[in-house]
N, C-alpha and C. Protein backbone atom coordinates (compact mmCIF):
# COMPACT_ATOMS: atom_id res chain seq x y z
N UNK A 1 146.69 -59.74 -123.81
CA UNK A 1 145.43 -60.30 -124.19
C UNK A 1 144.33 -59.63 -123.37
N UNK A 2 143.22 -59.11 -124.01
CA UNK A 2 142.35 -58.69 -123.47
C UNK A 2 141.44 -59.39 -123.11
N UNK A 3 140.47 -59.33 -122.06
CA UNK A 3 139.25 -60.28 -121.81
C UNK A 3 138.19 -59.25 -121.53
N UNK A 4 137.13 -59.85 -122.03
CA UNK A 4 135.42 -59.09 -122.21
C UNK A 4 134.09 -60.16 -121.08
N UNK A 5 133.36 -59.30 -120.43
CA UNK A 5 132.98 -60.24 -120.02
C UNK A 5 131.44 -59.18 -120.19
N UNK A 6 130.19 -60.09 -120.80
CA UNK A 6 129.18 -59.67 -121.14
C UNK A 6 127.87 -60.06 -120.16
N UNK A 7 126.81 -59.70 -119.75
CA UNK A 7 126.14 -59.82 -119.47
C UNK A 7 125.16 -58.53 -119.65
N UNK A 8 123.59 -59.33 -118.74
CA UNK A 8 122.46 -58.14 -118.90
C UNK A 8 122.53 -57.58 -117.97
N UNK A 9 122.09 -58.59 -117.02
CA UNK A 9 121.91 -58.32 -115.50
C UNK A 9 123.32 -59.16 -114.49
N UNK A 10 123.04 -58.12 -113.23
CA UNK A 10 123.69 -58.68 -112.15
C UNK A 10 122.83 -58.99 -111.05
N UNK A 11 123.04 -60.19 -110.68
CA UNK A 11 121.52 -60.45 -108.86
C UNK A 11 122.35 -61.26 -108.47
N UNK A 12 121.65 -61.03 -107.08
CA UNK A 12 122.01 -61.58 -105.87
C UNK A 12 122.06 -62.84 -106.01
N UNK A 13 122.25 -63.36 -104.71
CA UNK A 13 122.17 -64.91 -104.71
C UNK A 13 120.99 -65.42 -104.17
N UNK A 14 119.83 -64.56 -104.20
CA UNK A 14 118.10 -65.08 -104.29
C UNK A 14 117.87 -64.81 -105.38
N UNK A 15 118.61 -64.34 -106.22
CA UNK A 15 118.16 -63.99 -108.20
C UNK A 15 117.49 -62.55 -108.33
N UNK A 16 117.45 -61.78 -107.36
CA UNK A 16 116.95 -60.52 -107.28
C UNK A 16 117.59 -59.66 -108.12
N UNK A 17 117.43 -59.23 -109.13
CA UNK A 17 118.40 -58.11 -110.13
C UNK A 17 118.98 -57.07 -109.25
N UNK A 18 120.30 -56.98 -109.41
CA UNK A 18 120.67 -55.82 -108.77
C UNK A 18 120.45 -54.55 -109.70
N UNK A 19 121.50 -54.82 -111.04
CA UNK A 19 121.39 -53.87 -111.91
C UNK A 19 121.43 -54.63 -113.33
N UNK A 20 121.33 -53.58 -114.46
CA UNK A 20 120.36 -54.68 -115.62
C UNK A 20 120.65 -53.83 -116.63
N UNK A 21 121.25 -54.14 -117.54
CA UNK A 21 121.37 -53.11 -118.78
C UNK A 21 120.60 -53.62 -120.18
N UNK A 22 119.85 -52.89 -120.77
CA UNK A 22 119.32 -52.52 -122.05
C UNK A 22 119.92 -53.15 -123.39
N UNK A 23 120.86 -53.19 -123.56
CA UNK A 23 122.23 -53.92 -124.65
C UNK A 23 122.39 -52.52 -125.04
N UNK A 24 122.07 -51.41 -124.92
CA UNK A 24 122.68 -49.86 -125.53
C UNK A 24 123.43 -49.24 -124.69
N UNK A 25 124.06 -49.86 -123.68
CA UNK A 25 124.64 -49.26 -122.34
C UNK A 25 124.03 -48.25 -121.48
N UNK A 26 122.87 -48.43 -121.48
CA UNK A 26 122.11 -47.67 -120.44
C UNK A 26 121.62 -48.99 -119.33
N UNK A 27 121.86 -48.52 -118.31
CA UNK A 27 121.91 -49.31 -116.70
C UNK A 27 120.66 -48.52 -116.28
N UNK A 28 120.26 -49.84 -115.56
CA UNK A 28 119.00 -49.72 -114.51
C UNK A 28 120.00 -50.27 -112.93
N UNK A 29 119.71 -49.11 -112.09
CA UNK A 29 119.62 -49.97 -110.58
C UNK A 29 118.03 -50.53 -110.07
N UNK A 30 118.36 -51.26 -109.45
CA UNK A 30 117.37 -52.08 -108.47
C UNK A 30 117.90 -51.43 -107.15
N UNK A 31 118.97 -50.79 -107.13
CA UNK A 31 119.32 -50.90 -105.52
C UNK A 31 118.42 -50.21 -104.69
N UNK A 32 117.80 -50.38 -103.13
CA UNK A 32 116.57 -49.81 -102.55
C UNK A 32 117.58 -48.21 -102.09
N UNK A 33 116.67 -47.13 -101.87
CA UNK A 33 116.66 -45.72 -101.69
C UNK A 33 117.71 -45.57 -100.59
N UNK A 34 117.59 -46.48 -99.49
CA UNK A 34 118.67 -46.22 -98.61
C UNK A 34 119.82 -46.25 -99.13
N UNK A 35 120.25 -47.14 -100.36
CA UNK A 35 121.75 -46.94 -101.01
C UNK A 35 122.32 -45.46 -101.63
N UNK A 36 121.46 -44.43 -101.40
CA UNK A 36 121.30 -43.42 -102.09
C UNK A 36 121.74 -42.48 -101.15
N UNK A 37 122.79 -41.81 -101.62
CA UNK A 37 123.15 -40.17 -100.84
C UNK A 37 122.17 -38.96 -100.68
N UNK A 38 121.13 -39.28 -100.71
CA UNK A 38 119.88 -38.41 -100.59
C UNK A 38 119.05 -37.80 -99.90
N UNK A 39 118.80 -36.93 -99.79
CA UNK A 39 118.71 -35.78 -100.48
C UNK A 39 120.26 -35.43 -100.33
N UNK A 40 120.76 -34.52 -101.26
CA UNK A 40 121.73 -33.77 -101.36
C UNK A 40 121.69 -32.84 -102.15
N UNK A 41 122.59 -31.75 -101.91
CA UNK A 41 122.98 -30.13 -102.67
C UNK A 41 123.83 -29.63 -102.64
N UNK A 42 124.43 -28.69 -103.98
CA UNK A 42 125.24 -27.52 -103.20
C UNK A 42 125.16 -26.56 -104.06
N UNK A 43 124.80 -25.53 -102.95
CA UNK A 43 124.51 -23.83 -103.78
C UNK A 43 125.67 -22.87 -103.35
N UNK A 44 125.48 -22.12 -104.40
CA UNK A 44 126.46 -20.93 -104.56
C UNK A 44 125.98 -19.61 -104.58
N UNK A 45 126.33 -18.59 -104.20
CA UNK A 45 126.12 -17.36 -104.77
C UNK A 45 125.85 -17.00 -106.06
N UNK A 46 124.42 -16.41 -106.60
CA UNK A 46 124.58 -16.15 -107.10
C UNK A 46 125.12 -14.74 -108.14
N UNK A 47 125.31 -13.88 -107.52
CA UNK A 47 125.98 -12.84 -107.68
C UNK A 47 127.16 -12.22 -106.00
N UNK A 48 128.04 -11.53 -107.03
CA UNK A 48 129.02 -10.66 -105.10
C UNK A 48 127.37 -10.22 -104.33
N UNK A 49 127.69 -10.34 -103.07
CA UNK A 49 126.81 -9.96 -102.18
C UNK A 49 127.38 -8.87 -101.17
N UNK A 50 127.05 -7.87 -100.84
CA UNK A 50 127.51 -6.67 -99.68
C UNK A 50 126.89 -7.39 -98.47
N UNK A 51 127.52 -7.84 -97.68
CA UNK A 51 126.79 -7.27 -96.30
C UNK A 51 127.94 -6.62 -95.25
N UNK A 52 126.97 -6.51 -93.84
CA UNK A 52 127.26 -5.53 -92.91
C UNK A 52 128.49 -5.85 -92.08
N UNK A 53 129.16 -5.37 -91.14
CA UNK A 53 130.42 -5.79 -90.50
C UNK A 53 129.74 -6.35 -89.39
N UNK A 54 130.59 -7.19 -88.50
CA UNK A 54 129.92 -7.49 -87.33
C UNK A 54 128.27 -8.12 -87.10
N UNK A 55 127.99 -8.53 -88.48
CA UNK A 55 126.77 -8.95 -88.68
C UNK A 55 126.52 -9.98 -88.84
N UNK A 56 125.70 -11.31 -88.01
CA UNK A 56 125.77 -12.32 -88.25
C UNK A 56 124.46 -12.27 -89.63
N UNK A 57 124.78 -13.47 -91.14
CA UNK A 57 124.12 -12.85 -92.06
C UNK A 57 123.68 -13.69 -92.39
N UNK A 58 122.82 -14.31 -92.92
CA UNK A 58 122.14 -15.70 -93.22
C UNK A 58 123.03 -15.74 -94.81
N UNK A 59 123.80 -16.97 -95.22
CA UNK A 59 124.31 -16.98 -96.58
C UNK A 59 123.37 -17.18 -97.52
N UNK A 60 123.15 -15.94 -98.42
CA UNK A 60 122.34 -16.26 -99.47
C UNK A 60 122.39 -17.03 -100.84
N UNK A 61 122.84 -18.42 -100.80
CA UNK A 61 123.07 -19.10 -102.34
C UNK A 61 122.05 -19.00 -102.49
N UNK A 62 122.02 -18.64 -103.55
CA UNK A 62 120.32 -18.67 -104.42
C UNK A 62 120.75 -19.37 -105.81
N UNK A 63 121.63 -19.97 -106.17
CA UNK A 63 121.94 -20.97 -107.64
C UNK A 63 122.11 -22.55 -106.92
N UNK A 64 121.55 -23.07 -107.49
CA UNK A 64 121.94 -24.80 -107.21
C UNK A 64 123.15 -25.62 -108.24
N UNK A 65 123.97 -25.76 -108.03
CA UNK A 65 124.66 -27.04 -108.54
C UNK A 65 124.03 -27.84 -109.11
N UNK A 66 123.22 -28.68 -107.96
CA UNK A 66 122.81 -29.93 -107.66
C UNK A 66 121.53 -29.57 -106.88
N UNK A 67 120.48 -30.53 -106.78
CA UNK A 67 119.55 -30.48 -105.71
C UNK A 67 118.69 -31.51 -105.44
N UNK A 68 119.37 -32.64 -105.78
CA UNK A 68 118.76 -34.05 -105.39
C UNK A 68 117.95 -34.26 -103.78
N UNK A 69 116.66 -34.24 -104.77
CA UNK A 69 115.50 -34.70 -103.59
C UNK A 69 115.20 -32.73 -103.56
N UNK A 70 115.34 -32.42 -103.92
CA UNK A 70 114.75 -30.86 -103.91
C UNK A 70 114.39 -30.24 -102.22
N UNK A 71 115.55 -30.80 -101.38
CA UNK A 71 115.19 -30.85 -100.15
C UNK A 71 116.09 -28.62 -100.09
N UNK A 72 116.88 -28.49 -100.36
CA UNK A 72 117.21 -26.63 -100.10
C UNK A 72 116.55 -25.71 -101.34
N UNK A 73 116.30 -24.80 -100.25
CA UNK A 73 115.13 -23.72 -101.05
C UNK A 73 116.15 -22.43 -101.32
N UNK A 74 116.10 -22.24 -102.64
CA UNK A 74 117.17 -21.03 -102.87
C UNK A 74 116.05 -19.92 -102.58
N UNK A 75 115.11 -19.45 -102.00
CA UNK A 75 115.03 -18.28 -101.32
C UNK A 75 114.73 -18.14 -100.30
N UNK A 76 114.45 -18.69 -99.29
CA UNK A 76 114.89 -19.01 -98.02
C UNK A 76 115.96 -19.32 -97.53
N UNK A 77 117.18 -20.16 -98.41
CA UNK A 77 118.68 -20.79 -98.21
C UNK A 77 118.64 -21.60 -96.93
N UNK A 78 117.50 -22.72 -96.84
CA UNK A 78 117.14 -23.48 -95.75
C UNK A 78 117.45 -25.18 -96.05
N UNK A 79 117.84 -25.82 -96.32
CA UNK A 79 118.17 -27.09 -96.27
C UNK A 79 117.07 -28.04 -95.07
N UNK A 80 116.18 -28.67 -95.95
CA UNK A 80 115.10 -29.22 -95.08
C UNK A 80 114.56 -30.19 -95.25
N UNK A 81 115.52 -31.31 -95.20
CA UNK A 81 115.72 -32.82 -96.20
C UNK A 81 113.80 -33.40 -95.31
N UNK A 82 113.55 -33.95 -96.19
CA UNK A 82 112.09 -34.99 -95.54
C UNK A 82 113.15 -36.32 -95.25
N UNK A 83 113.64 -36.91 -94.96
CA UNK A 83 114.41 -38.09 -94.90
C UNK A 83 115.29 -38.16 -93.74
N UNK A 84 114.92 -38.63 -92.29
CA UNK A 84 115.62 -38.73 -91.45
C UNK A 84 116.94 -39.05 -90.91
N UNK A 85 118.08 -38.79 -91.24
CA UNK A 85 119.03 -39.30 -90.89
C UNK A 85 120.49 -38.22 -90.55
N UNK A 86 121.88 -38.66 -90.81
CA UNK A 86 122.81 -38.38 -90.66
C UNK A 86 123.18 -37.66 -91.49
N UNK A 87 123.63 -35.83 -91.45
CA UNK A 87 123.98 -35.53 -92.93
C UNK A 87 125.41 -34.67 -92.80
N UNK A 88 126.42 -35.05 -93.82
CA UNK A 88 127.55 -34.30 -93.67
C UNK A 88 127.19 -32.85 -94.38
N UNK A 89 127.13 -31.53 -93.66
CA UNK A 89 127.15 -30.10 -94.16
C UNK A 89 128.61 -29.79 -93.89
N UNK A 90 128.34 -28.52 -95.37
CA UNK A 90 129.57 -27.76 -95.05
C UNK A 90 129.10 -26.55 -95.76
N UNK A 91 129.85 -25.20 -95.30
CA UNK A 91 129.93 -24.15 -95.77
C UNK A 91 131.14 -23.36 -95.96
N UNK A 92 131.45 -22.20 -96.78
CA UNK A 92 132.52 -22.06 -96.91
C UNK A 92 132.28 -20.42 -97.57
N UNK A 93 133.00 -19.62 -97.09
CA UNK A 93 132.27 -18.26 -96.76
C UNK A 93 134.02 -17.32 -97.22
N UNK A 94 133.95 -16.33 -98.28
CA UNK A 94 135.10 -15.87 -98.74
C UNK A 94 134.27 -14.05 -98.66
N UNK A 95 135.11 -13.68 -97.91
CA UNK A 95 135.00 -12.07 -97.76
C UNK A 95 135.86 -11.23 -98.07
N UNK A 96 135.76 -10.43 -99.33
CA UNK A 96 136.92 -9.26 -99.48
C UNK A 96 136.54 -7.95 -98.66
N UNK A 97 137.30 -7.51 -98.40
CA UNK A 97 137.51 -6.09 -98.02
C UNK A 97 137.99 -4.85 -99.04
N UNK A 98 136.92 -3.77 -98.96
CA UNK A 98 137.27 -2.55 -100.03
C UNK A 98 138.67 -2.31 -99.37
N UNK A 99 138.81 -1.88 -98.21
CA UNK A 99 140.23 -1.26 -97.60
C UNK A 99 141.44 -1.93 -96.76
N UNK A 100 140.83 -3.22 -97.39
CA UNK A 100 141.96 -4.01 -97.46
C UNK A 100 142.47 -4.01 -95.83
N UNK A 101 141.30 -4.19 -94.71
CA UNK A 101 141.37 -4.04 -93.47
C UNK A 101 140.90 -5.23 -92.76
N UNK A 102 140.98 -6.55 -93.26
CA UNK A 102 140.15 -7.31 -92.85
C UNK A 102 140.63 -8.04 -91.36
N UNK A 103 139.81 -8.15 -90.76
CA UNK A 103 140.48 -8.27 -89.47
C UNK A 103 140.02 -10.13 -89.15
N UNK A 104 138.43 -10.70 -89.38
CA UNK A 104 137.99 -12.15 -89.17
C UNK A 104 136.65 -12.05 -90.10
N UNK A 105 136.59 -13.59 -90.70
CA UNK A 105 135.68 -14.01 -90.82
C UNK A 105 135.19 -15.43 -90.34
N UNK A 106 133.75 -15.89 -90.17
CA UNK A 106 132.96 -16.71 -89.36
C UNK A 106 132.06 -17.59 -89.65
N UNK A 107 132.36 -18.41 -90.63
CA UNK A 107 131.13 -18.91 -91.13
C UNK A 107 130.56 -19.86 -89.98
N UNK A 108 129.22 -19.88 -90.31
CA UNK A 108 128.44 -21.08 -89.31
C UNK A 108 127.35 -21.63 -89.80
N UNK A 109 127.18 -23.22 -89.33
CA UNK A 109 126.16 -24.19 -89.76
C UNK A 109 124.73 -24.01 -88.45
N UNK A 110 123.85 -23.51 -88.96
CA UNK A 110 122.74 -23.60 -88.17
C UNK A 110 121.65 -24.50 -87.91
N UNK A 111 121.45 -24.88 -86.94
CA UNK A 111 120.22 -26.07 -86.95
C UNK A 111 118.88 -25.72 -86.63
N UNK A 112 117.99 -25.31 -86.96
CA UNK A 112 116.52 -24.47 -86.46
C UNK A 112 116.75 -23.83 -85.23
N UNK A 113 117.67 -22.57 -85.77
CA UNK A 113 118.30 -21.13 -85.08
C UNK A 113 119.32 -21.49 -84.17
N UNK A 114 119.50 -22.88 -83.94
CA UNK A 114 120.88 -23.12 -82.89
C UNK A 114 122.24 -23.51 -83.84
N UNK A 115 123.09 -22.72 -83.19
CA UNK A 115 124.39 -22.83 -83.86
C UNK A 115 124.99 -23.67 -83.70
N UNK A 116 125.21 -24.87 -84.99
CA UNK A 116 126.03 -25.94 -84.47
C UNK A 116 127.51 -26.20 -84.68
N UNK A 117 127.77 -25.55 -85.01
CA UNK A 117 129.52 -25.49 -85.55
C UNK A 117 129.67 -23.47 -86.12
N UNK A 118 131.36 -23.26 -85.48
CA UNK A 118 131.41 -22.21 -86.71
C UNK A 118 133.33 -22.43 -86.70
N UNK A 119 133.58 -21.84 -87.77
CA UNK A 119 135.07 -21.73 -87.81
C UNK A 119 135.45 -19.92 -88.18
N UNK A 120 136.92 -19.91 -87.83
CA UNK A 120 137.06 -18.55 -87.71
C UNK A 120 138.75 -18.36 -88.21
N UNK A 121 138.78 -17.18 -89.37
CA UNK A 121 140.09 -17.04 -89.78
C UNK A 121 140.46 -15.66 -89.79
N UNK A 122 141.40 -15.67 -89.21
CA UNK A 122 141.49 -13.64 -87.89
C UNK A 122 142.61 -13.74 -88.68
N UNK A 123 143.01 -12.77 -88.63
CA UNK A 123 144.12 -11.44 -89.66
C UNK A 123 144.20 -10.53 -88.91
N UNK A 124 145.75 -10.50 -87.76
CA UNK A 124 145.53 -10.11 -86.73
C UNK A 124 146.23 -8.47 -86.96
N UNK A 125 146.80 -8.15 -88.48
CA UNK A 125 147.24 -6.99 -88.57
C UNK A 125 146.55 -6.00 -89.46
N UNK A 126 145.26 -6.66 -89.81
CA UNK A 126 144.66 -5.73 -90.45
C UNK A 126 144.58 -5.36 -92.22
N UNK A 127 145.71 -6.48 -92.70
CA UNK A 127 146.20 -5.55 -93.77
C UNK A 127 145.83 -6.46 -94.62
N UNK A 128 145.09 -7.51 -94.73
CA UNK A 128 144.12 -8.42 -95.65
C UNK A 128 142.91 -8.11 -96.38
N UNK A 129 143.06 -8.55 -97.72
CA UNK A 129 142.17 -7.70 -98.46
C UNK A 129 141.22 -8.95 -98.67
N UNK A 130 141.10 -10.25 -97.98
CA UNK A 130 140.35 -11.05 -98.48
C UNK A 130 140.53 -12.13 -97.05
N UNK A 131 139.57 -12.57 -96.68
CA UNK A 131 139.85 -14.04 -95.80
C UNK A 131 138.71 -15.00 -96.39
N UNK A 132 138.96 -16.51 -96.00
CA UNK A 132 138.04 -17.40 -96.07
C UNK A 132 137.72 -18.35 -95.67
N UNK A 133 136.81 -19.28 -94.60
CA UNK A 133 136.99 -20.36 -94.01
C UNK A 133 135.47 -21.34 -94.19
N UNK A 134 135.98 -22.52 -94.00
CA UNK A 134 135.27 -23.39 -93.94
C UNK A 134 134.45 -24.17 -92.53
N UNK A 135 133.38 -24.03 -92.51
CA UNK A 135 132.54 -24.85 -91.29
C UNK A 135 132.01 -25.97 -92.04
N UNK A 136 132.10 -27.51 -91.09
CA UNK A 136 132.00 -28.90 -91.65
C UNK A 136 131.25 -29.06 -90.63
N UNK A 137 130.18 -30.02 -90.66
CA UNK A 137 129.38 -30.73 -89.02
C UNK A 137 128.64 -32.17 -89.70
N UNK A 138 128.70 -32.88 -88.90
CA UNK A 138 127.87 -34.09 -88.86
C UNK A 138 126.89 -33.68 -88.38
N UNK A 139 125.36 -33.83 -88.68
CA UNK A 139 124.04 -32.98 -88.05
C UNK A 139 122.81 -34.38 -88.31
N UNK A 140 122.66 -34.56 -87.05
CA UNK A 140 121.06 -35.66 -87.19
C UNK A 140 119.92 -34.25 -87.20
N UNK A 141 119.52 -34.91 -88.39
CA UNK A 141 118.20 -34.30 -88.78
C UNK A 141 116.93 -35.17 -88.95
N UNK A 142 115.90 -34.49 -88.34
CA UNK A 142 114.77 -35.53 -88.01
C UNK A 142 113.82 -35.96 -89.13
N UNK A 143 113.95 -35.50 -90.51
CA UNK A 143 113.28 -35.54 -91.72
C UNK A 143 112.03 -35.03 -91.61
N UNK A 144 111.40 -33.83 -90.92
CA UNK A 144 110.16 -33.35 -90.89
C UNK A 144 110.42 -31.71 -90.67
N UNK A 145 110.98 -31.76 -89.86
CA UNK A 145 110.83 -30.35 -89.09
C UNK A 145 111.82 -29.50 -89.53
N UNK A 146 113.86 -29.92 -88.86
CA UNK A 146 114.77 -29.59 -88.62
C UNK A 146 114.99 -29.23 -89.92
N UNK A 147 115.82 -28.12 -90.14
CA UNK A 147 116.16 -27.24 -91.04
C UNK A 147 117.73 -26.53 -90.57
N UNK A 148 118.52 -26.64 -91.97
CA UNK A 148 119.88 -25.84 -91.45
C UNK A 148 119.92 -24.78 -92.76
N UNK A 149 120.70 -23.65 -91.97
CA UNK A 149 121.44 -22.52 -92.52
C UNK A 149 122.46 -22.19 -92.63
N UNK A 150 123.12 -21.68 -93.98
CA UNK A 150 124.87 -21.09 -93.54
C UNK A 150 124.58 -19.85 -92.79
N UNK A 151 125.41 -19.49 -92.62
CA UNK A 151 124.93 -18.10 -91.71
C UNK A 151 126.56 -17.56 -92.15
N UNK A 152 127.33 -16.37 -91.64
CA UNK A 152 128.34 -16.01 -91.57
C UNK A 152 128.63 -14.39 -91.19
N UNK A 153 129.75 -14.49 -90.42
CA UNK A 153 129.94 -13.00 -89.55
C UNK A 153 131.46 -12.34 -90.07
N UNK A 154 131.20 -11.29 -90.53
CA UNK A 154 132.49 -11.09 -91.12
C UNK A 154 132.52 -9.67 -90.19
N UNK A 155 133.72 -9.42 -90.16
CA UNK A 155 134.43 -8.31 -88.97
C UNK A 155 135.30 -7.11 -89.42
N UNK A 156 135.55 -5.82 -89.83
CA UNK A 156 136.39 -5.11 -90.09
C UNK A 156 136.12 -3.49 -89.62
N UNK A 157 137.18 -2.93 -89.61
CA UNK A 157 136.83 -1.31 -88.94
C UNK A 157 136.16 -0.53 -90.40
N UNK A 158 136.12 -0.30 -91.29
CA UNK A 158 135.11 0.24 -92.26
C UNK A 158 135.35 -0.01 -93.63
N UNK A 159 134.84 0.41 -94.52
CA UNK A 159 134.37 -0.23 -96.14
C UNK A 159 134.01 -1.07 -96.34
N UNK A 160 133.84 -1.42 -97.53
CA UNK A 160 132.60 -2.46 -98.02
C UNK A 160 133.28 -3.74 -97.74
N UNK A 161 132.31 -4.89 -97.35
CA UNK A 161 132.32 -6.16 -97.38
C UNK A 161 131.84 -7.41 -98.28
N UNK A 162 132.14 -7.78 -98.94
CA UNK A 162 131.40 -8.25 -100.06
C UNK A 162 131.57 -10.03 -100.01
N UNK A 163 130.51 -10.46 -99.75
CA UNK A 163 130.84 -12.01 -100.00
C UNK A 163 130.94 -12.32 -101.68
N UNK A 164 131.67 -12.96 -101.80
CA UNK A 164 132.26 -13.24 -103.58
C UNK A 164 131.76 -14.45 -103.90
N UNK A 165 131.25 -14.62 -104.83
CA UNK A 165 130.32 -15.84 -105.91
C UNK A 165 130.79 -16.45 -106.79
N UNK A 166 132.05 -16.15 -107.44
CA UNK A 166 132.49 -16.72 -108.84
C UNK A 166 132.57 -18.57 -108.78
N UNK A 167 131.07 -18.59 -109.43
CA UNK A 167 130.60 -19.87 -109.40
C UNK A 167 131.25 -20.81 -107.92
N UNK A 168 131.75 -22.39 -107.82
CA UNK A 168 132.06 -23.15 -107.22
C UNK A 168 133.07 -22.69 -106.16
N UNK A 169 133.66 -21.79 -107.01
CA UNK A 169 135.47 -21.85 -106.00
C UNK A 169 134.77 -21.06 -104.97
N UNK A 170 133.71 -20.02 -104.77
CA UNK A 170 134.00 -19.05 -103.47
C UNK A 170 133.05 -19.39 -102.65
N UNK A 171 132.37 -18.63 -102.03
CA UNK A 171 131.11 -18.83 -101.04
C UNK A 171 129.92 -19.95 -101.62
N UNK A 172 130.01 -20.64 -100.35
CA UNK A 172 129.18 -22.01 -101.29
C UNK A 172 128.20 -22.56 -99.41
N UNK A 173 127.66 -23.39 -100.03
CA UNK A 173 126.61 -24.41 -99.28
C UNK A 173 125.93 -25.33 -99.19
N UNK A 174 126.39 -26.91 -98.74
CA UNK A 174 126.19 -27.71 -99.40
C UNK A 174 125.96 -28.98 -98.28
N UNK A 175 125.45 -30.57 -98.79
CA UNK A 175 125.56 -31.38 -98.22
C UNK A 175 124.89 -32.79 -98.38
N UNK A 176 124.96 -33.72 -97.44
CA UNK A 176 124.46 -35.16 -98.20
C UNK A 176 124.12 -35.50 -97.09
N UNK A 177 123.21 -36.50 -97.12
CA UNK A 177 123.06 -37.95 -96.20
C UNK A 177 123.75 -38.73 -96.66
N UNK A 178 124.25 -39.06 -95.25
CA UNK A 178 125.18 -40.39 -95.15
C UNK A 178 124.54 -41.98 -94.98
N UNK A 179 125.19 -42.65 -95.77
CA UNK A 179 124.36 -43.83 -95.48
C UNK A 179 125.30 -44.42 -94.26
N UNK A 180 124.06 -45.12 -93.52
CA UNK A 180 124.28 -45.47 -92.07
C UNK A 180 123.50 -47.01 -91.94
């Protein structure tokens, strides 16, 4: 036996609407802004990118996913929420090698030029034609000023280096406020 249970609205127990539907199944929240993961993003590459060996490189996503609250600038690649609080970042940084020599790569989360996290995945024989790792940080950001960057350092004795884009799965940059 099935059971249906209908209503418009849902409220509190001062009668305050929480949420409220139309009768066409379209929902309204009432809930206030702090219930909200906001600002949040995550960008990708938008095309393979070359850069240098031994070079720390600012990650260039220039495509958005997502960009709730329009707080990261795809040409700058600066994440610069107006909204003070707690935010989970992550980056995630995939480097092939032409000669298949790859020795480390480095991604890192930056906080207005200070490095706050990096992770590192070494290939200690050389004979890797691809590495990839992920940097995660919890980061208080002051909602005015503070600004973060992926950044990433990739390492090999010669040929091309190419950070790889194919949409979601490869080099990416992203993150939320946490509600607190």
């Amino acid at each position: 036996m099935a059971s249906t249970i209908k209503v418009n609205s849902i409220q509190d127990s001062a009668g305050n609407v929480i949420l409220s539907s139309n009768g066409t199944g379209t929902f309204t929240s009432n809930l206030p802004n702090t219930a909200v993961n906001t600002p949040s993003f995550h960008a990708t590459l938008g095309s393979d990118t070359t850069v240098s060996h031994d070079t720390l490189t600012v990650t260039p996503c220039n495509n958005t996913t997502f960009n709730l609250g329009s707080a990261y600038d795809t040409s700058t690649y600066k994440f610069t929420p107006q909204t003070a609080g707690k935010y989970y970042l992550y980056t995630f940084a995939q480097c092939n090698m032409s000669n298949g020599e790859a020795t480390f790569v480095i991604p890192y989360l930056v906080k207005n030029s200070t490095t706050i996290i990096s992770a590192e995945s070494i290939f200690y024989d050389n004979s890797a034609s691809r590495l990839g790792a992920t940097a995660v940080a919890l980061i208080d950001l002051n909602g005015s000023t503070d600004f973060v960057q992926a950044k990433v350092l990739p390492a090999r004795g010669s040929g091309t280096i190419t950070l790889k884009s194919d949409s979601d799965t490869k080099t990416n940059f992203g993150g939320f406020k946490i509600l607190t």
